[in-house]
Protein backbone atom coordinates (compact mmCIF):
# COMPACT_ATOMS: atom_id res chain seq x y z
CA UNK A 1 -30.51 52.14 -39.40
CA UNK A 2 -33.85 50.91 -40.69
CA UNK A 3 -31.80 49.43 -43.99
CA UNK A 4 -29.15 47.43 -41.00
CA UNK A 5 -31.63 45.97 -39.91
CA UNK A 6 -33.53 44.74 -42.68
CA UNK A 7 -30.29 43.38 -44.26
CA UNK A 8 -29.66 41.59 -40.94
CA UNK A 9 -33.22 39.91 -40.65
CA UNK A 10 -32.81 38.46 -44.49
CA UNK A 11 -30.83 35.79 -43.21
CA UNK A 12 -33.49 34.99 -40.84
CA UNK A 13 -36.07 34.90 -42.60
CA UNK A 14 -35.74 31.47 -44.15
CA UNK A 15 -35.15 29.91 -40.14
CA UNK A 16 -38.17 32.21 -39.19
CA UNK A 17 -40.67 30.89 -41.27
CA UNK A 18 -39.35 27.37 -40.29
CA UNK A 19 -40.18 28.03 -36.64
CA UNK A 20 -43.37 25.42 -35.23
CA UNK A 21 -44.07 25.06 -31.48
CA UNK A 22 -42.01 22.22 -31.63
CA UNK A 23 -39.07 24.62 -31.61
CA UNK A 24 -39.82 25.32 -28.44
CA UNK A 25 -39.85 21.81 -26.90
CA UNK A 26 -36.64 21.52 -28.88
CA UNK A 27 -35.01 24.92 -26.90
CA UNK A 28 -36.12 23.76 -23.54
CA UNK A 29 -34.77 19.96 -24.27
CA UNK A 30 -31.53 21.85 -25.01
CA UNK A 31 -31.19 24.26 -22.52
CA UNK A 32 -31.90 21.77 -20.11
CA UNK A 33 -28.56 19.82 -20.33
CA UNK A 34 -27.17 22.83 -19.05
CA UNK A 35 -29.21 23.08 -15.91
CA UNK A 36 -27.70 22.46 -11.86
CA UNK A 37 -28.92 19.31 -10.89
CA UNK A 38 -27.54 20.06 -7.39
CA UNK A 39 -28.42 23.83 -6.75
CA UNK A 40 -30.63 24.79 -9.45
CA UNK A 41 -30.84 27.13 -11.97
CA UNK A 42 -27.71 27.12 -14.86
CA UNK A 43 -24.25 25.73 -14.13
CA UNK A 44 -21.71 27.61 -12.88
CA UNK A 45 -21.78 30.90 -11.33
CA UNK A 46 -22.48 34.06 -11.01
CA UNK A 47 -26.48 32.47 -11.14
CA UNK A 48 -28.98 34.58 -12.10
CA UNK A 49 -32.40 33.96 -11.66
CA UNK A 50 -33.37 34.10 -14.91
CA UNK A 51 -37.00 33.58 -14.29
CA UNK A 52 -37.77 34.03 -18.16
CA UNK A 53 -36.02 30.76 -19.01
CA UNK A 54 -37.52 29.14 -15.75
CA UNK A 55 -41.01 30.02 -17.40
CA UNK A 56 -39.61 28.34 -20.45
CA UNK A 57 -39.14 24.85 -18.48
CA UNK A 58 -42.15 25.25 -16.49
CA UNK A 59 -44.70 25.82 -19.49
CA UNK A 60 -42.58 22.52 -21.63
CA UNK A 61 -43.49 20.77 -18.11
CA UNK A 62 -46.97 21.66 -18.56
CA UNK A 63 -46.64 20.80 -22.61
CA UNK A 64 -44.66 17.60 -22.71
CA UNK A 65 -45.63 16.30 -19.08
CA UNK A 66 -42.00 15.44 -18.32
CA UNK A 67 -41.93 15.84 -14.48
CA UNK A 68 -37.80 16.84 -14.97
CA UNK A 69 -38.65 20.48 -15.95
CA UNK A 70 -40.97 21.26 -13.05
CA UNK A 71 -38.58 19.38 -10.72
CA UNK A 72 -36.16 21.84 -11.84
CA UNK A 73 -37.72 25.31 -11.42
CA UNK A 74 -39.24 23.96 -7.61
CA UNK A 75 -35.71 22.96 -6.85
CA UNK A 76 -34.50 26.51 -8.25
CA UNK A 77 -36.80 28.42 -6.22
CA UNK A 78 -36.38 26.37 -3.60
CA UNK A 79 -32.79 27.38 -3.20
CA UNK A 80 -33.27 30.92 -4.13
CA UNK A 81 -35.87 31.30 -1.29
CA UNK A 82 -33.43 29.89 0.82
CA UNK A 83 -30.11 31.34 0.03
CA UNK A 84 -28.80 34.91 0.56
CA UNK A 85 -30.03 36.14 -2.56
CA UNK A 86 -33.17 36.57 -0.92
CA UNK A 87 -33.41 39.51 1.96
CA UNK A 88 -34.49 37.33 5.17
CA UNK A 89 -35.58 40.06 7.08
CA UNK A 90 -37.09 42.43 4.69
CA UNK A 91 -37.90 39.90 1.88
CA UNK A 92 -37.35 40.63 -2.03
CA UNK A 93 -34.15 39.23 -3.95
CA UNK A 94 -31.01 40.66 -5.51
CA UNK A 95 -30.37 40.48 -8.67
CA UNK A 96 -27.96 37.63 -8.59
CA UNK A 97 -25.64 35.53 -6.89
CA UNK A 98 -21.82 35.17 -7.43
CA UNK A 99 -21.35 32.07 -6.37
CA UNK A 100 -22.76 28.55 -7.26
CA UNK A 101 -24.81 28.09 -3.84
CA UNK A 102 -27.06 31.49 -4.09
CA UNK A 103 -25.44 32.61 -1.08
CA UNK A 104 -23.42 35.55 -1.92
CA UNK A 105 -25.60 38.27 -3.93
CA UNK A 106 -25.22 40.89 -6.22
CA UNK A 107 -27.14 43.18 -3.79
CA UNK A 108 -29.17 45.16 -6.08
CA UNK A 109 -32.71 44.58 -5.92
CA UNK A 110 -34.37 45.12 -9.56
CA UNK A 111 -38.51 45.51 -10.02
CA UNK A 112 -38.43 43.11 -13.14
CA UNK A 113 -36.79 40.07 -11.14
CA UNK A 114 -39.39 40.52 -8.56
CA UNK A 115 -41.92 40.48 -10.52
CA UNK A 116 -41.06 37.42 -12.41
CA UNK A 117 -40.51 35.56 -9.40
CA UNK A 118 -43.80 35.99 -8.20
CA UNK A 119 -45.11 34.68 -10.91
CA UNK A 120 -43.04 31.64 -10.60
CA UNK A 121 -43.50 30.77 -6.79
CA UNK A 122 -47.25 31.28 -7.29
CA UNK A 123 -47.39 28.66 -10.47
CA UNK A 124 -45.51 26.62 -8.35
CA UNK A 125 -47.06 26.94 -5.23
CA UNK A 126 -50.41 25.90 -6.62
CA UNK A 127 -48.73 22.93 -8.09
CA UNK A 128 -46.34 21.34 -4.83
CA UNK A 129 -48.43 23.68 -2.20
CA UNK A 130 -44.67 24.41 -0.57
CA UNK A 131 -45.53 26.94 2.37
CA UNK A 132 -42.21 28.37 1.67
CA UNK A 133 -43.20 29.51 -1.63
CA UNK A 134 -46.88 30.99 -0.46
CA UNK A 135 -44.27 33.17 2.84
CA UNK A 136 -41.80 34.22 -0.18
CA UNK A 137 -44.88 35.84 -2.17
CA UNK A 138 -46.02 37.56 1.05
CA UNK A 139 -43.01 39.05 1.85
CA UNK A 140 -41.65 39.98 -1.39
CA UNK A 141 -44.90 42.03 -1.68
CA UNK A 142 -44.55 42.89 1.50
CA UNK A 143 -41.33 44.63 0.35
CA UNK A 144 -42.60 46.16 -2.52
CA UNK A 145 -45.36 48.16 -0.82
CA UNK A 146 -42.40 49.24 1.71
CA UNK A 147 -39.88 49.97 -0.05
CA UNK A 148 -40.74 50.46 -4.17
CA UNK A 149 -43.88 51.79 -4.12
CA UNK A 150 -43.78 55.40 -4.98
CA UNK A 151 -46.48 58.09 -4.45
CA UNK A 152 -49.32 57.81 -6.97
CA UNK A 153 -48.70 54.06 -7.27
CA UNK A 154 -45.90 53.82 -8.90
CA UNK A 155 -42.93 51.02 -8.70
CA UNK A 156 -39.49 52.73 -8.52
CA UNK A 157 -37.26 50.35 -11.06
CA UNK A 158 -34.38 49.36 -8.02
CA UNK A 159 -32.48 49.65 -5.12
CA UNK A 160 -28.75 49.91 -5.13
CA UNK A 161 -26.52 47.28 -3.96
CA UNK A 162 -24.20 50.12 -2.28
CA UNK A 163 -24.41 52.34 0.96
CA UNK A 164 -21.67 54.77 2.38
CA UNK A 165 -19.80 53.50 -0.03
CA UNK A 166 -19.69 49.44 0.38
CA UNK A 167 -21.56 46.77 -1.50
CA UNK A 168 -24.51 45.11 0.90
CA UNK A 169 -23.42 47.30 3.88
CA UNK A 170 -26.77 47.85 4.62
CA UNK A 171 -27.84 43.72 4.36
CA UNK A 172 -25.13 42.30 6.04
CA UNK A 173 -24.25 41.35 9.85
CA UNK A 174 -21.70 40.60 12.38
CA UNK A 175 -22.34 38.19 14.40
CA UNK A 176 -21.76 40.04 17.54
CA UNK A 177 -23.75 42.68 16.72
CA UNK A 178 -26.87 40.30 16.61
CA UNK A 179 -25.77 38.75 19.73
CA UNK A 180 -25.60 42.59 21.60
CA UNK A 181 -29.35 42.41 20.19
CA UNK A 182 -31.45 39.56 21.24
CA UNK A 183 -31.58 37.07 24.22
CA UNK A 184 -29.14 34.26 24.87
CA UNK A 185 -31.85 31.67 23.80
CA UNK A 186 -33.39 33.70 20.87
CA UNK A 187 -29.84 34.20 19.64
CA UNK A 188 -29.20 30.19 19.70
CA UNK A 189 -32.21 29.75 17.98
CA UNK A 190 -30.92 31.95 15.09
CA UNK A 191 -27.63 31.07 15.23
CA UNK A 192 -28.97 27.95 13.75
CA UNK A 193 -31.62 29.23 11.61
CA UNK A 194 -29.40 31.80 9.64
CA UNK A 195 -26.00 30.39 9.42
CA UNK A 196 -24.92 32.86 11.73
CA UNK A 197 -21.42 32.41 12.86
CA UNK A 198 -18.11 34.43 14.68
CA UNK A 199 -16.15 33.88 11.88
CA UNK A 200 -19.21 34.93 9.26
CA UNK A 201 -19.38 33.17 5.41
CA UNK A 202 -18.68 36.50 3.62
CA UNK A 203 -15.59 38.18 4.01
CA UNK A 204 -15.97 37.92 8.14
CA UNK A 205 -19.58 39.14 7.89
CA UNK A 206 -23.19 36.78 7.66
CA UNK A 207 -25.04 36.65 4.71
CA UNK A 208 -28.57 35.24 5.85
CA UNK A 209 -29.52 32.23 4.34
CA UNK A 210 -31.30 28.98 5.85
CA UNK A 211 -29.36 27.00 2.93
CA UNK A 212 -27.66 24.33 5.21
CA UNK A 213 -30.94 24.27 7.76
CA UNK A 214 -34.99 23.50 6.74
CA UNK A 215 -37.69 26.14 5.70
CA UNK A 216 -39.29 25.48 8.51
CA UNK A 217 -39.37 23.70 12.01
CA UNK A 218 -42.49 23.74 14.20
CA UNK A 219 -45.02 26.50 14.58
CA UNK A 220 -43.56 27.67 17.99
CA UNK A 221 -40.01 27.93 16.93
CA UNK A 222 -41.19 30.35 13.72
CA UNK A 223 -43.36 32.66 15.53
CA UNK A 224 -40.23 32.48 17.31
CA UNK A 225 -38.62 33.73 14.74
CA UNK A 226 -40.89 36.09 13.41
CA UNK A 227 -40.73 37.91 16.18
CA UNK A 228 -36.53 38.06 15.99
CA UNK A 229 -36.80 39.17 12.48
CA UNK A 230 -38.85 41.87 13.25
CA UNK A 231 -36.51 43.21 15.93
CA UNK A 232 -33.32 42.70 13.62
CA UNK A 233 -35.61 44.42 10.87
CA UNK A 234 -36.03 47.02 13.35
CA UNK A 235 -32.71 47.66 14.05
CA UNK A 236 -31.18 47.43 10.16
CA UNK A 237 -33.85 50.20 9.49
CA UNK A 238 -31.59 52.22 11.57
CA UNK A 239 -28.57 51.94 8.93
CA UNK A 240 -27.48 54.36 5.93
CA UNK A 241 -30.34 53.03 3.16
CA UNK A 242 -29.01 52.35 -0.41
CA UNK A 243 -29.78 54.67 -3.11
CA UNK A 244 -33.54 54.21 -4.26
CA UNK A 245 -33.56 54.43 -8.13
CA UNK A 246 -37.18 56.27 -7.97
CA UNK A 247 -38.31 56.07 -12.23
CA UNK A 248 -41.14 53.89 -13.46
CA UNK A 249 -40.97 52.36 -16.27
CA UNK A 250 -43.74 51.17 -18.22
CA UNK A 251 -42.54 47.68 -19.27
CA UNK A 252 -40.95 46.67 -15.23
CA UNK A 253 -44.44 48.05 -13.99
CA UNK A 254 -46.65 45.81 -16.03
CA UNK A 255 -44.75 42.63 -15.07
CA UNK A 256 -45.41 43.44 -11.22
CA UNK A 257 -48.63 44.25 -12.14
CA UNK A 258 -49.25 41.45 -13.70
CA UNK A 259 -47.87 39.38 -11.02
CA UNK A 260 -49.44 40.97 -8.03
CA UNK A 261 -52.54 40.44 -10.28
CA UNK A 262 -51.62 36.26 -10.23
CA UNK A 263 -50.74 35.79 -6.51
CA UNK A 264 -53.78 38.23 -5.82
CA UNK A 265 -55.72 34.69 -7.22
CA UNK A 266 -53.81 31.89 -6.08
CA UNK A 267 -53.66 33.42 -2.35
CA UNK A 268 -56.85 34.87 -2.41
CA UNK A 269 -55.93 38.63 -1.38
CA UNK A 270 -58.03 40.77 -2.91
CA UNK A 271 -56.45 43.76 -1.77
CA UNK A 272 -53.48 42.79 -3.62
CA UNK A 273 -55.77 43.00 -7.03
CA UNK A 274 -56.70 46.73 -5.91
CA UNK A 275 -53.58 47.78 -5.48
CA UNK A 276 -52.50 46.50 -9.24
CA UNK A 277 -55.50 48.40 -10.41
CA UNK A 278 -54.27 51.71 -8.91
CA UNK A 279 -50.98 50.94 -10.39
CA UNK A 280 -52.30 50.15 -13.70
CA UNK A 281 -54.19 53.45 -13.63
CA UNK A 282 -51.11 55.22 -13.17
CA UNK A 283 -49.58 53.78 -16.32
CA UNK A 284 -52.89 54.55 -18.60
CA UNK A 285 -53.33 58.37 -16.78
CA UNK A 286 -49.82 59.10 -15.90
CA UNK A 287 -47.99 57.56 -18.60
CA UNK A 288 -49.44 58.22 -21.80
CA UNK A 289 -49.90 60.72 -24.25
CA UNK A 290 -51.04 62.03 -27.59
CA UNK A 291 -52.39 57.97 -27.57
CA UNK A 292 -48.91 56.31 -26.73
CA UNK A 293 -47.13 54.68 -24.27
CA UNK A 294 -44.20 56.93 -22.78
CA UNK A 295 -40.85 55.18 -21.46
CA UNK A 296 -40.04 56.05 -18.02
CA UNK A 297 -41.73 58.65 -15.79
CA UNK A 298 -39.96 60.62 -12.91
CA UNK A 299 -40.40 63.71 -11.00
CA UNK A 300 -43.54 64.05 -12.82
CA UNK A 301 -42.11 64.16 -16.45
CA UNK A 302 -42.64 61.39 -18.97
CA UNK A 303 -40.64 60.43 -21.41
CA UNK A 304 -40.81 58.56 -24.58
CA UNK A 305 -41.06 56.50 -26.55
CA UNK A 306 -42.35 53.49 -25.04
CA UNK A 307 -40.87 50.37 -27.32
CA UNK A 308 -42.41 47.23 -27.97
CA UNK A 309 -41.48 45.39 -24.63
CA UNK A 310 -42.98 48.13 -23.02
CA UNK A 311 -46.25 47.95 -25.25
CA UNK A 312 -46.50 43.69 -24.80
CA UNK A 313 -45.86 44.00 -20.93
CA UNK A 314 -48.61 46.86 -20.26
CA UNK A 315 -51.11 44.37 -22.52
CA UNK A 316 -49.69 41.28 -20.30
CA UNK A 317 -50.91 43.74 -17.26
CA UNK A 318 -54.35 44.35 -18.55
CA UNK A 319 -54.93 40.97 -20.25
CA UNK A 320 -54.27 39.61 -15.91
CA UNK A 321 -56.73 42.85 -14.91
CA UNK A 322 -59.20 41.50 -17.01
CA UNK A 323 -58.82 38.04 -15.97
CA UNK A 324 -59.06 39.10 -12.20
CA UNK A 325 -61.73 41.75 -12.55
CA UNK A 326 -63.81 40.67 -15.70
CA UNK A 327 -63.83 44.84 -16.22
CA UNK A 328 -64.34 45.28 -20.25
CA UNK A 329 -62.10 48.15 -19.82
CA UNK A 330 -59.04 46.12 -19.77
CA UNK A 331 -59.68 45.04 -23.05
C-alpha cells in the first residue's frame, strides 16, 4: 500500500511544491462562479452545507476584502437557518437538503455539520450582528446538550433520518394535527410563521421553514411563538425517536469542541466553555492510550487508531481551550 501511494504522490509533487497562498485566493475565485446567487450555497441540488468550503470564502473575504464572499456565506446561512434543513422546534440541522430551496432535508442530523456551523454563524454574527444567527447558536447547542450529549461528556456522532420505518416521521406535521393542538389564534399565527398549510409542501405533510416569511416580527408575536414551539416540542417528544448513533469519535468531537469553545466567546456564556472542557477531558482520559489518540469510543471500549484528521481536530480543540482559558495545559 505504502509503495501506491508513494507512486501516486510523484506526480504531485512538482504542483505541490508550486503551491503559495495565492493558490488559495485562486480556489475560492474559482469555486465562486459556481455559487447560488439566489439561495446560497452551490448550484443545483441536493445542497449541502458544506461549511468547510463556506470557511474557504469567508477567510478569502477576510484576505482579499471583496465584500462578494462574505455576502455569500451570510446569505447561505441565512437560508439554511430559515429553511427546513434546520429543526424549528428542537433546533440543529440535517445533513442536507434535496432540493434547491433548503426546504426538503436529508433528515439525518450529523455532529460534524453542527459543529461547523457554529463556527460559521458565530464569525458571522460578530460581523452583520443578525439576531437570527446569535438564536441558531443557542438552539443548536441547545440540541446538542439534549439530544447528543452522552454520559461522561461525550457527543454521540448522529441521529438517524428514519423512525418506524419512514424518513423524517418523527420531524414532520400535518396540518391538522397542529390545529387539534393549539388555539384558533395561536394556530393563525403559525400558520403564517411556518408555512403551514392543508395541503402541506412535502408529500401532503409540512416541513417547517420560515423561508417565504421574516426571521422575525415584533417581540410580542415571538414570545408568542416561543411559547407554541415549546408545546409542539412537547408533543413531538411524544413520537417513536430515530435511532441515536451513540460512538464518539475523536475527530467530530474536537470540531464541536472547538466550536462550543468560539460561541462560548462571541456570546459570552461561560458555561458553554466548561462544558467543552469536560468534553475535552473525556477525549485526553477516555480516549487515549499507550500515548495515542484512539478512533471511536463506545460502550466503554476504544478503538484505534486515531488518523491524522482525528490528531489535527483534537489540536484545533485544545489550540480554542487555550485561547478561551489561557490554561498551559492545552498546549
Amino acid at each position: 500500500m505504502m509503495k501506491i501511494l508513494r507512486k501516486a504522490n510523484q506526480g504531485a509533487t512538482q504542483v505541490t511544491q508550486g503551491t503559495t497562498p495565492s493558490l488559495l485566493d485562486t480556489a475560492a475565485k474559482q469555486l465562486f462562479g459556481v455559487t447560488d446567487p439566489v439561495n446560497g450555497g452551490i448550484r443545483g441540488a441536493p445542497k449541502f452545507p458544506q461549511a468547510g468550503l463556506l470557511e474557504l470564502f469567508w477567510r478569502a473575504g477576510l484576505k482579499t476584502h471583496d465584500k462578494r464572499y462574505h455576502d455569500l456565506v451570510i446569505k447561505t446561512l441565512m437560508q439554511i437557518c430559515s429553511g427546513g434543513i434546520y429543526d424549528h422546534l428542537g433546533g440543529g440541522f440535517a445533513r442536507y437538503a434535496v432540493d434547491e430551496e433548503w426546504l426538503v432535508p436529508h433528515f439525518e442530523n450529523m455532529l460534524y455539520d453542527n459543529a461547523q456551523l457554529i463556527v460559521l454563524l458565530s464569525e458571522a454574527f460578530v460581523e452583520s450582528g443578525q439576531d437570527l444567527f446569535r438564536v441558531r447558536i443557542e438552539e443548536t447547542i441547545a440540541w446538542l446538550e439534549r439530544e447528543i450529549t452522552t454520559e461522561g461528556g461525550g457527543f454521540a456522532a448522529s441521529l438517524d433520518a428514519d423512525s418506524e420505518h419512514e424518513e423524517g416521521r418523527f420531524y414532520v406535521w400535518y396540518a391538522s394535527d397542529i390545529e387539534k393542538i393549539l388555539s384558533p389564534d395561536d394556530y393563525t399565527l403559525f400558520t403564517q410563521t411556518y408555512d403551514l398549510m392543508p395541503s402541506g409542501n412535502w408529500e401532503g405533510k409540512t416541513i417547517l421553514n420560515w423561508l417565504c416569511s421574516a426571521p422575525y416580527s415584533n417581540p410580542e408575536e415571538e414570545e408568542r411563538l416561543t411559547r407554541i414551539r415549546q408545546i409542539l416540542l412537547k408533543e413531538r417528544d411524544k413520537r417513536v425517536r430515530p435511532a441515536l448513533d451513540d460512538k464518539i469519535l475523536a475527530d467530530w468531537k474536537g470540531l464541536m469542541i472547538a466550536a462550543r469553545v468560539r460561541a462560548s466567546e462571541v456570546l459570552a456564556r461561560p458555561e458553554w466553555l466548561f462544558l467543552a472542557e469536560c468534553a475535552f477531558h473525556f477525549i485526553s482520559e477516555s480516549m487515549t492510550g499507550s500515548g495515542r489518540l484512539g478512533h471511536s469510543w463506545r460502550s466503554r471500549r476504544l478503538s484505534f487508531p486515531g488518523l491524522a484528521s482525528y490528531y489535527a481536530n483534537a489540536i484545533l480543540a485544545a489550540l480554542a481551550l487555550y485561547r478561551g482559558t489561557a490554561n498551559p495545559n492545552y498546549i
